[in-house]
PDB file of N, CA and C in Angstrom:
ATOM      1  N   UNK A   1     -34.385 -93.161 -25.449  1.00  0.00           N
ATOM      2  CA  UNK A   1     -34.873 -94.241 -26.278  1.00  0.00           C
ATOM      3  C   UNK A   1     -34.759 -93.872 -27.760  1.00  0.00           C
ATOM      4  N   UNK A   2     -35.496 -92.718 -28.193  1.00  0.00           N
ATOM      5  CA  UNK A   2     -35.164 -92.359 -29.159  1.00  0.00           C
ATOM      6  C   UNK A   2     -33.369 -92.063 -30.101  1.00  0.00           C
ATOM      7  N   UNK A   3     -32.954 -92.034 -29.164  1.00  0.00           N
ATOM      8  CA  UNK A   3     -31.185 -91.394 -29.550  1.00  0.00           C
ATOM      9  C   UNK A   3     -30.830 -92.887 -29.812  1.00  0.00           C
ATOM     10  N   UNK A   4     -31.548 -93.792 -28.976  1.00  0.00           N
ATOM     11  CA  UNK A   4     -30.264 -95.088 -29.188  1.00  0.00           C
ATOM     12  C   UNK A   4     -31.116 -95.824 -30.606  1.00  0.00           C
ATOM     13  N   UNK A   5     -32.506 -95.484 -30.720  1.00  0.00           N
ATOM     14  CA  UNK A   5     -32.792 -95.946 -31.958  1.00  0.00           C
ATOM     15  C   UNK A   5     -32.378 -95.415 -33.116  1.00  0.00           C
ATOM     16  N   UNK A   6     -32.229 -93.856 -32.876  1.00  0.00           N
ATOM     17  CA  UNK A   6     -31.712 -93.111 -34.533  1.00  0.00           C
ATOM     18  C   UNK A   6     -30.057 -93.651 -34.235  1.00  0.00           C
ATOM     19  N   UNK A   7     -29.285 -94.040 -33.457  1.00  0.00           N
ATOM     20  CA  UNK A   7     -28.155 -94.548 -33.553  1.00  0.00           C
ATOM     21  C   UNK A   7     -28.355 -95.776 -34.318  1.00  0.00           C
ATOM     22  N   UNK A   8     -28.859 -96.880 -33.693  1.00  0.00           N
ATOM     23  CA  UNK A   8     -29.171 -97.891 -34.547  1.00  0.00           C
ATOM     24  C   UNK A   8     -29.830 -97.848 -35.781  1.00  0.00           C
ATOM     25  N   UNK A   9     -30.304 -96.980 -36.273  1.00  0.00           N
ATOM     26  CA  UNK A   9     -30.879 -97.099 -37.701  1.00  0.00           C
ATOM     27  C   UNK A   9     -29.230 -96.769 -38.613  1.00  0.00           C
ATOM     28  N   UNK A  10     -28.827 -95.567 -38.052  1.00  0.00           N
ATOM     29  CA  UNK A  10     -27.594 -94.640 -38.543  1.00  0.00           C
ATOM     30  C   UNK A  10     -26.748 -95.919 -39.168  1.00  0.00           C
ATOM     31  N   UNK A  11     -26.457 -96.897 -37.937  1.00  0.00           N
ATOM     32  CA  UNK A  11     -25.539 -97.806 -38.141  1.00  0.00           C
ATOM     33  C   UNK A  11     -25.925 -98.993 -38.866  1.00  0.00           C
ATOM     34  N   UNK A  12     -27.220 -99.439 -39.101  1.00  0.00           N
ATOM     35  CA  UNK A  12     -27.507-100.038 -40.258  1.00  0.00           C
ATOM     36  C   UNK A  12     -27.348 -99.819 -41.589  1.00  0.00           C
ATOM     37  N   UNK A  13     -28.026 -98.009 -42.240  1.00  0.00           N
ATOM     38  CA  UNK A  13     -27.527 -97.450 -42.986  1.00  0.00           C
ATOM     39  C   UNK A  13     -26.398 -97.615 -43.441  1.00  0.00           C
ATOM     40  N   UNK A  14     -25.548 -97.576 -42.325  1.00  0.00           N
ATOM     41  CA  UNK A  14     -23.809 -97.311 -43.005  1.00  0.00           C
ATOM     42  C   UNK A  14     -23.820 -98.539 -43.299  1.00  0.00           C
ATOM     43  N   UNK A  15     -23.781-100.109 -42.676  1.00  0.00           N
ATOM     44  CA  UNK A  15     -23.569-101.442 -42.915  1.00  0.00           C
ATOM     45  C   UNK A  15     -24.413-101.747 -44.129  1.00  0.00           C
ATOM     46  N   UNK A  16     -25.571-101.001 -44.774  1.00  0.00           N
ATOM     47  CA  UNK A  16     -26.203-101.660 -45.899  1.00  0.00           C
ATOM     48  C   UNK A  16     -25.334-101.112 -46.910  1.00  0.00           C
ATOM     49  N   UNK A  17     -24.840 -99.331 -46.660  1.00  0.00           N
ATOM     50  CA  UNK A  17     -23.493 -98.862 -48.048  1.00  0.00           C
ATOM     51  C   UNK A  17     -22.645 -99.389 -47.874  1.00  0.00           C
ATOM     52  N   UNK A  18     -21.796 -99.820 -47.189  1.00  0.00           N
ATOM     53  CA  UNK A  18     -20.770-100.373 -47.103  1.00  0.00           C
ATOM     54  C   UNK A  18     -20.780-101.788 -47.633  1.00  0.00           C
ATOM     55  N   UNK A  19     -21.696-102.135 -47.493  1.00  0.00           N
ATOM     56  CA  UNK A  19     -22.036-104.099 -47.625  1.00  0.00           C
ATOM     57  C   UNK A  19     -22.448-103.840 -49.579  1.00  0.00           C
ATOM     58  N   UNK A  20     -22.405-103.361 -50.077  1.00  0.00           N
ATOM     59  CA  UNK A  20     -22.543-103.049 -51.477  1.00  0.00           C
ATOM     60  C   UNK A  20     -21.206-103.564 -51.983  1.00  0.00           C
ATOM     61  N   UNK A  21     -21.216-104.192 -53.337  1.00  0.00           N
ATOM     62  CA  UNK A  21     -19.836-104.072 -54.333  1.00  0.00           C
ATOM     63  C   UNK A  21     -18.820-102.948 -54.939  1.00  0.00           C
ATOM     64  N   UNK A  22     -18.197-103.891 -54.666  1.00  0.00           N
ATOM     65  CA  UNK A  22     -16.350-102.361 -54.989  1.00  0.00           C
ATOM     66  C   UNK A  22     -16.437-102.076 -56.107  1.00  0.00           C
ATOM     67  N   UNK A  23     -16.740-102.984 -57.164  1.00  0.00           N
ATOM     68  CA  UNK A  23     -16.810-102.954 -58.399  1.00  0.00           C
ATOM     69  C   UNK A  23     -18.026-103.175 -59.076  1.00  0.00           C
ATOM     70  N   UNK A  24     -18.902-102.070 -59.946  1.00  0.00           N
ATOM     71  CA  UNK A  24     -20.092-102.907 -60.626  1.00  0.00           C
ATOM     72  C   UNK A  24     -19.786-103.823 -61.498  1.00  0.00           C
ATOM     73  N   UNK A  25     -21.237-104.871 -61.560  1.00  0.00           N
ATOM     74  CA  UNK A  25     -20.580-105.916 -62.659  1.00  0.00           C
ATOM     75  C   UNK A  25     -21.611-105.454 -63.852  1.00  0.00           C
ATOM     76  N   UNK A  26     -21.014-106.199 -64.436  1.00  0.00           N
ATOM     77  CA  UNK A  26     -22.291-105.748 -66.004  1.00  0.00           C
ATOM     78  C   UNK A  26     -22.916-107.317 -66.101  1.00  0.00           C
ATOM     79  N   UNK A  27     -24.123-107.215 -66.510  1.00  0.00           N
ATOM     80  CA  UNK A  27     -25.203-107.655 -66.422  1.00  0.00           C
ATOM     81  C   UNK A  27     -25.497-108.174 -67.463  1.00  0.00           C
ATOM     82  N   UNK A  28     -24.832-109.636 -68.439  1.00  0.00           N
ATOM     83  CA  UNK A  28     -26.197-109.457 -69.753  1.00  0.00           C
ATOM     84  C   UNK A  28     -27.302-110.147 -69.292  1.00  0.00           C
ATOM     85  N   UNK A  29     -27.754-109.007 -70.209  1.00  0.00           N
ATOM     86  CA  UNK A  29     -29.262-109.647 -69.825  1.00  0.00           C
ATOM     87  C   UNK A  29     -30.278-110.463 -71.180  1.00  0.00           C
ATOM     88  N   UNK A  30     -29.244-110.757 -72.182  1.00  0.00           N
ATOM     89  CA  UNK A  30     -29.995-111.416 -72.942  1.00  0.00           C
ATOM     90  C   UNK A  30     -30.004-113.151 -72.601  1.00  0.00           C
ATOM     91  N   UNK A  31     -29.302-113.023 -71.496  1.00  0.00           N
ATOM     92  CA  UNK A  31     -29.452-114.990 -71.045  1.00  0.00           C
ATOM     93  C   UNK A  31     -30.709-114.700 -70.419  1.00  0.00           C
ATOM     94  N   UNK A  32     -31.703-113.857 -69.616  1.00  0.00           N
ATOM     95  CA  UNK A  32     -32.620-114.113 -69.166  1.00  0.00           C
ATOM     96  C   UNK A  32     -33.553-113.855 -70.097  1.00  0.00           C
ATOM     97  N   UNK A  33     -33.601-112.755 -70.859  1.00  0.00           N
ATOM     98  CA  UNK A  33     -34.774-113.055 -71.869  1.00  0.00           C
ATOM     99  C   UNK A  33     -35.092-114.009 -72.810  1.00  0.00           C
ATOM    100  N   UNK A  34     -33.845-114.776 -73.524  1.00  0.00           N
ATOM    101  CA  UNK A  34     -33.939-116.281 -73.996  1.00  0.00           C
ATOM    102  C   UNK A  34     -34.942-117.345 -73.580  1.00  0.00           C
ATOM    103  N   UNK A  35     -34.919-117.209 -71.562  1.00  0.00           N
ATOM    104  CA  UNK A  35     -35.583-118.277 -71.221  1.00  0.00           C
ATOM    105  C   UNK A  35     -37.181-118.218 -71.723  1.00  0.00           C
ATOM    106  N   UNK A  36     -37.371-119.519 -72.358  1.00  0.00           N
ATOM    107  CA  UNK A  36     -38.618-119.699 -72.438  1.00  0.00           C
ATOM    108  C   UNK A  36     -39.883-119.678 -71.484  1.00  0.00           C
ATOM    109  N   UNK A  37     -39.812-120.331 -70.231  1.00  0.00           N
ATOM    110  CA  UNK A  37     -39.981-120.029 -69.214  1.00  0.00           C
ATOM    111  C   UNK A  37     -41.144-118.837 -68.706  1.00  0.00           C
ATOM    112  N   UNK A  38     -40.242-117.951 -68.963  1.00  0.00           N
ATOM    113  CA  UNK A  38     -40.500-116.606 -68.681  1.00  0.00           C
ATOM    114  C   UNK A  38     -41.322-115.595 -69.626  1.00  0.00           C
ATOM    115  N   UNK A  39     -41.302-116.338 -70.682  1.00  0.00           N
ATOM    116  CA  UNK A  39     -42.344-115.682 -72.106  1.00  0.00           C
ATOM    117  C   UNK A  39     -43.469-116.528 -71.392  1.00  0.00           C
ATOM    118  N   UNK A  40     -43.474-117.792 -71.170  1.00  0.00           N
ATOM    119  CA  UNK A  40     -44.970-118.130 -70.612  1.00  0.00           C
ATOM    120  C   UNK A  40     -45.343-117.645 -69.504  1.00  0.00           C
ATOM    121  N   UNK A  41     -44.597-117.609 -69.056  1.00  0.00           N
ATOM    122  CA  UNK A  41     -45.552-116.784 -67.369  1.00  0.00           C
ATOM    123  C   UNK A  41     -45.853-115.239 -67.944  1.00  0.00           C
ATOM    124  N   UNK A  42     -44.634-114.717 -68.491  1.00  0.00           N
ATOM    125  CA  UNK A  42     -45.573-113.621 -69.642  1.00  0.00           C
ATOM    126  C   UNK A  42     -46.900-113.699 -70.200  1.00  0.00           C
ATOM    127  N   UNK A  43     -47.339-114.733 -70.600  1.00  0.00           N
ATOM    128  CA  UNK A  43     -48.541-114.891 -71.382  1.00  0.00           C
ATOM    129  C   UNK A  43     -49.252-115.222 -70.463  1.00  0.00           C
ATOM    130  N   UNK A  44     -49.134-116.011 -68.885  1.00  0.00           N
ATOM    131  CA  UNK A  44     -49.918-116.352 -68.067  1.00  0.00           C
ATOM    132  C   UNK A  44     -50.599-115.649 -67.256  1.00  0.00           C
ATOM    133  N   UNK A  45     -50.150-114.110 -67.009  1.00  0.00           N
ATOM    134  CA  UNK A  45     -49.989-113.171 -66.024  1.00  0.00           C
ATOM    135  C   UNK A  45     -51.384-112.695 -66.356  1.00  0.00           C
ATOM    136  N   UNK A  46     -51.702-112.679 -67.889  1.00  0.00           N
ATOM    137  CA  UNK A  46     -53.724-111.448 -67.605  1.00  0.00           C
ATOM    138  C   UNK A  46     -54.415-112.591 -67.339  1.00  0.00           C
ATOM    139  N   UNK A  47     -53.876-113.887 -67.420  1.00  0.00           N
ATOM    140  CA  UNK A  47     -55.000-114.925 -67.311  1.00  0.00           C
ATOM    141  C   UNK A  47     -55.080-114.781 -65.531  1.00  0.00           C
ATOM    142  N   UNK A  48     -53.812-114.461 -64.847  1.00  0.00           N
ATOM    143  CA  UNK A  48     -54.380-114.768 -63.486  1.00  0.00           C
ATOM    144  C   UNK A  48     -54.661-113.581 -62.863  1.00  0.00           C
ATOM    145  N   UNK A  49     -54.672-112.464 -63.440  1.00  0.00           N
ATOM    146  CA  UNK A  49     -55.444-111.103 -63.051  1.00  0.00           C
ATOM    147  C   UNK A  49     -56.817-111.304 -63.458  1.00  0.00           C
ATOM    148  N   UNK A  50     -57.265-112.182 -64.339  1.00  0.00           N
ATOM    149  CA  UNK A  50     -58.463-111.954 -64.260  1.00  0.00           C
ATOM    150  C   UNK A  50     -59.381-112.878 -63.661  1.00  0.00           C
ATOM    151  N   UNK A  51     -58.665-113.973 -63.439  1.00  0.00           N
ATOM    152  CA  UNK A  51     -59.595-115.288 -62.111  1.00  0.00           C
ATOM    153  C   UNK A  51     -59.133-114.145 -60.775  1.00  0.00           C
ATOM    154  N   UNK A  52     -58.276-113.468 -60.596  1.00  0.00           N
ATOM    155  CA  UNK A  52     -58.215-112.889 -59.270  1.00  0.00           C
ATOM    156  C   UNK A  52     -59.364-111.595 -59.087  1.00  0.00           C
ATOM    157  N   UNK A  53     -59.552-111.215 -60.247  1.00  0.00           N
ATOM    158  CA  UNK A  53     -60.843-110.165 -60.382  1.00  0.00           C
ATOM    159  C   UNK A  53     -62.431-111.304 -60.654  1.00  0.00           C
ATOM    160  N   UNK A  54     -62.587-112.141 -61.367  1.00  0.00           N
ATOM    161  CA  UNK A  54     -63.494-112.735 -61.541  1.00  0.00           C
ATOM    162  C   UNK A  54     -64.000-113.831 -60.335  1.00  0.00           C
ATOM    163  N   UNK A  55     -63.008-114.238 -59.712  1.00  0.00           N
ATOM    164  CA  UNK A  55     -63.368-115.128 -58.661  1.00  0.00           C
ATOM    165  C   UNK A  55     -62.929-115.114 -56.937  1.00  0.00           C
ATOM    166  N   UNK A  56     -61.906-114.354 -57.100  1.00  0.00           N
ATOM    167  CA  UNK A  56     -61.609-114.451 -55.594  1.00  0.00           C
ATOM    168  C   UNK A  56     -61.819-112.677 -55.128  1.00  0.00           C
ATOM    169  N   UNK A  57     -62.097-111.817 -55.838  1.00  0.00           N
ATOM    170  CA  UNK A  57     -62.241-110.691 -55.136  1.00  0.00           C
ATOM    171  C   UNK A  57     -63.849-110.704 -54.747  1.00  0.00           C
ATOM    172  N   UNK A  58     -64.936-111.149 -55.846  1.00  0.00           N
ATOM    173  CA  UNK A  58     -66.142-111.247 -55.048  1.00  0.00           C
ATOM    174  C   UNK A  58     -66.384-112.280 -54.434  1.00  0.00           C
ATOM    175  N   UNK A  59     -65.121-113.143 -53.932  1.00  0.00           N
ATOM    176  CA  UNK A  59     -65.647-114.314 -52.902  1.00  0.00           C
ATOM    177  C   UNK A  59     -65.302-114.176 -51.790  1.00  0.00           C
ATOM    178  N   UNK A  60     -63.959-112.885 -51.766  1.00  0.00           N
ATOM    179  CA  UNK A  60     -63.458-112.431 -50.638  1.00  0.00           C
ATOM    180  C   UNK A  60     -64.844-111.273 -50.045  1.00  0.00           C
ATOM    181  N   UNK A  61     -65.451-110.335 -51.221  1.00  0.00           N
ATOM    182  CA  UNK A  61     -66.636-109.345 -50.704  1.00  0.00           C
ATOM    183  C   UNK A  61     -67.721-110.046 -50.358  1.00  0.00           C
ATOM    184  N   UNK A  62     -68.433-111.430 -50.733  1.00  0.00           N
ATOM    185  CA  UNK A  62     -69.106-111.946 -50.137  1.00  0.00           C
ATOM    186  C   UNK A  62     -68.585-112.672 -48.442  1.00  0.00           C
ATOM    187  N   UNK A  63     -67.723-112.756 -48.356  1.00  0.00           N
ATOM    188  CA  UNK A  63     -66.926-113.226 -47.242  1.00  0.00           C
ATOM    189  C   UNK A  63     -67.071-111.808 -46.152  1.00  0.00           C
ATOM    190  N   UNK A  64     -66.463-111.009 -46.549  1.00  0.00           N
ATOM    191  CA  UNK A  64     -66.517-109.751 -45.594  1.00  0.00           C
ATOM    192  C   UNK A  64     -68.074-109.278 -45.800  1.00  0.00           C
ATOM    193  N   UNK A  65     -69.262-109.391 -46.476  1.00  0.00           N
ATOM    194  CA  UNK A  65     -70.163-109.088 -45.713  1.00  0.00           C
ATOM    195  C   UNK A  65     -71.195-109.757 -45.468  1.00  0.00           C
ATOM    196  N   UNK A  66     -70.742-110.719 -45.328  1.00  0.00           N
ATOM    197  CA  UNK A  66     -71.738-112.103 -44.606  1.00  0.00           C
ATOM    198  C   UNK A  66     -70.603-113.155 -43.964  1.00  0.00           C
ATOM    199  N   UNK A  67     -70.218-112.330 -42.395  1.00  0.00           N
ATOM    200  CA  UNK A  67     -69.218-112.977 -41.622  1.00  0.00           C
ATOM    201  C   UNK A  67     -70.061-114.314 -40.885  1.00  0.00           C
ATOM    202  N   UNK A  68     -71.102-114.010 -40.894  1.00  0.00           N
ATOM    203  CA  UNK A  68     -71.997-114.600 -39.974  1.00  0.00           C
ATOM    204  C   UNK A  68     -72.076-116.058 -40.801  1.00  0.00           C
ATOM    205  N   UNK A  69     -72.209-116.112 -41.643  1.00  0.00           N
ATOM    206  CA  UNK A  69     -72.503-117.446 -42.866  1.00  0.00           C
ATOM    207  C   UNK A  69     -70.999-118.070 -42.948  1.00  0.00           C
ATOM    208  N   UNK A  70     -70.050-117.346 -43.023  1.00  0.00           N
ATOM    209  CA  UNK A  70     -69.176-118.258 -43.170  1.00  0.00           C
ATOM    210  C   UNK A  70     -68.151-118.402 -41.862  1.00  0.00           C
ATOM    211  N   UNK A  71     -68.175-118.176 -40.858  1.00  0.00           N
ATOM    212  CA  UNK A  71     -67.356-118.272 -40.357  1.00  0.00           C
ATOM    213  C   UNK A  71     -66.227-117.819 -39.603  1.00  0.00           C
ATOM    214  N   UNK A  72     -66.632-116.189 -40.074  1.00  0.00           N
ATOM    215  CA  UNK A  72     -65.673-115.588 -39.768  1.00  0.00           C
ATOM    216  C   UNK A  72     -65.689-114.031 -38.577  1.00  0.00           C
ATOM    217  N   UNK A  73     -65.094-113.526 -37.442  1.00  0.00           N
ATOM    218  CA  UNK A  73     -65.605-112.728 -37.315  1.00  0.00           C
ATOM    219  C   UNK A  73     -65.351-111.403 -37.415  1.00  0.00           C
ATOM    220  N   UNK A  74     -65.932-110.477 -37.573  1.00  0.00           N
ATOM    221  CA  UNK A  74     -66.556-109.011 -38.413  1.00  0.00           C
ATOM    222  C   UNK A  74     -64.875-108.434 -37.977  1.00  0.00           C
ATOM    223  N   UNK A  75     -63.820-108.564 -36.803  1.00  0.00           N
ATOM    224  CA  UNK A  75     -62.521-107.829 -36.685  1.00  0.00           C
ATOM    225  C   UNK A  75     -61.722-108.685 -37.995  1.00  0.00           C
ATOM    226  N   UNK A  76     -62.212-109.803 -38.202  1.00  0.00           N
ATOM    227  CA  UNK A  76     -60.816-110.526 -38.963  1.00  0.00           C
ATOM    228  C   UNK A  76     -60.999-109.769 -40.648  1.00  0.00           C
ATOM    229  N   UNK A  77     -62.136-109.040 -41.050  1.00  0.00           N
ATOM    230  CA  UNK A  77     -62.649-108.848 -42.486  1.00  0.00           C
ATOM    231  C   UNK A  77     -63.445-107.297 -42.576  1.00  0.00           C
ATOM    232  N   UNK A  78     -62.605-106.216 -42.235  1.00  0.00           N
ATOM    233  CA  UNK A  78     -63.419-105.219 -42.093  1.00  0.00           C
ATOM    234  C   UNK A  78     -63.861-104.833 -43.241  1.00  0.00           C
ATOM    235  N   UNK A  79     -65.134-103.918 -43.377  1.00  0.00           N
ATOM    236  CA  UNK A  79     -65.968-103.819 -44.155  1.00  0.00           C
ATOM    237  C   UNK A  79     -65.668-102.576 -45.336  1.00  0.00           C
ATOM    238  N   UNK A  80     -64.520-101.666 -44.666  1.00  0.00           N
ATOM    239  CA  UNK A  80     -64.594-100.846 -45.444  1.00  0.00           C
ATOM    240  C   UNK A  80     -62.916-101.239 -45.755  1.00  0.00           C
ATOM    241  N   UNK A  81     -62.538-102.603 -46.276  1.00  0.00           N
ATOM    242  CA  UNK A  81     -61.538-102.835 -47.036  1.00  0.00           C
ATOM    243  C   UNK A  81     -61.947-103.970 -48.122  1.00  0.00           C
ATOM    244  N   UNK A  82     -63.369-104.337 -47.770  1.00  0.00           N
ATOM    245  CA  UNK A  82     -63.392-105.435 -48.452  1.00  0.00           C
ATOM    246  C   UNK A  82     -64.247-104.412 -49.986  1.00  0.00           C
ATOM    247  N   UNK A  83     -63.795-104.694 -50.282  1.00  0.00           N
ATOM    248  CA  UNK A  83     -64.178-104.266 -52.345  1.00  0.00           C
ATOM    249  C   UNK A  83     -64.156-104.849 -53.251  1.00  0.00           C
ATOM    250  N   UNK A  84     -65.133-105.274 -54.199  1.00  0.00           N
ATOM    251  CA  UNK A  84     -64.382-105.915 -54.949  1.00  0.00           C
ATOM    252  C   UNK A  84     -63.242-106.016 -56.104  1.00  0.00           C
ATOM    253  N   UNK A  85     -62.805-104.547 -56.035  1.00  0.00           N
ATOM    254  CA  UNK A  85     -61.452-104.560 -57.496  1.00  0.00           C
ATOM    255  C   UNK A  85     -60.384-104.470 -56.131  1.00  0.00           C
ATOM    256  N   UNK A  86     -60.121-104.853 -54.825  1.00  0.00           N
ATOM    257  CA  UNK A  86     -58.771-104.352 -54.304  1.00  0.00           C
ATOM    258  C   UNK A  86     -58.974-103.654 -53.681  1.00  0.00           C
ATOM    259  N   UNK A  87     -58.075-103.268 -52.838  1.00  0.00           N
ATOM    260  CA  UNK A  87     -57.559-102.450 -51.548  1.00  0.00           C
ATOM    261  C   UNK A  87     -57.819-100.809 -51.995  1.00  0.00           C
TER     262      UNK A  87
END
């Protein structure tokens, strides 16, 4: 079992180098920094780190330790992952 899986990994390996370009291309990259777009989600990004710290991490820790109130049970929300800054 093992031999025919390290075969099959082997042969993926080779199909992911092989499946690569003959030639690199060059890249500019000043058409993507132009986009405007992308400067705002720049500017948007601490605004949604901090509703994700201010509102949904202690609604997720009130959730994991009061399964009983909302709904949920104690395997779906274990206790020693629920925190409130994250994993």
């Amino acid at each position: 079992m093992r031999k025919g899986v390290a075969i099959l990994m082997a042969a993926l390996l080779l199909a992911l180098c092989l499946s690569g370009p003959a030639v690199a291309q060059q890249v500019d990259e000043t058409v993507y920094n132009d986009y405007p777009g992308r400067w705002i989600v720049y500017g948007l990004h601490p605004v949604g780190v901090v509703l994700d710290l201010a509102l949904v991490k202690p609604l997720t820790f009130a959730v994991c330790t009061m399964p009983w109130l909302f709904g949920v049970s104690p395997q779906e929300c274990p206790l020693e992952q629920a925190t409130p800054y994250g994993d």
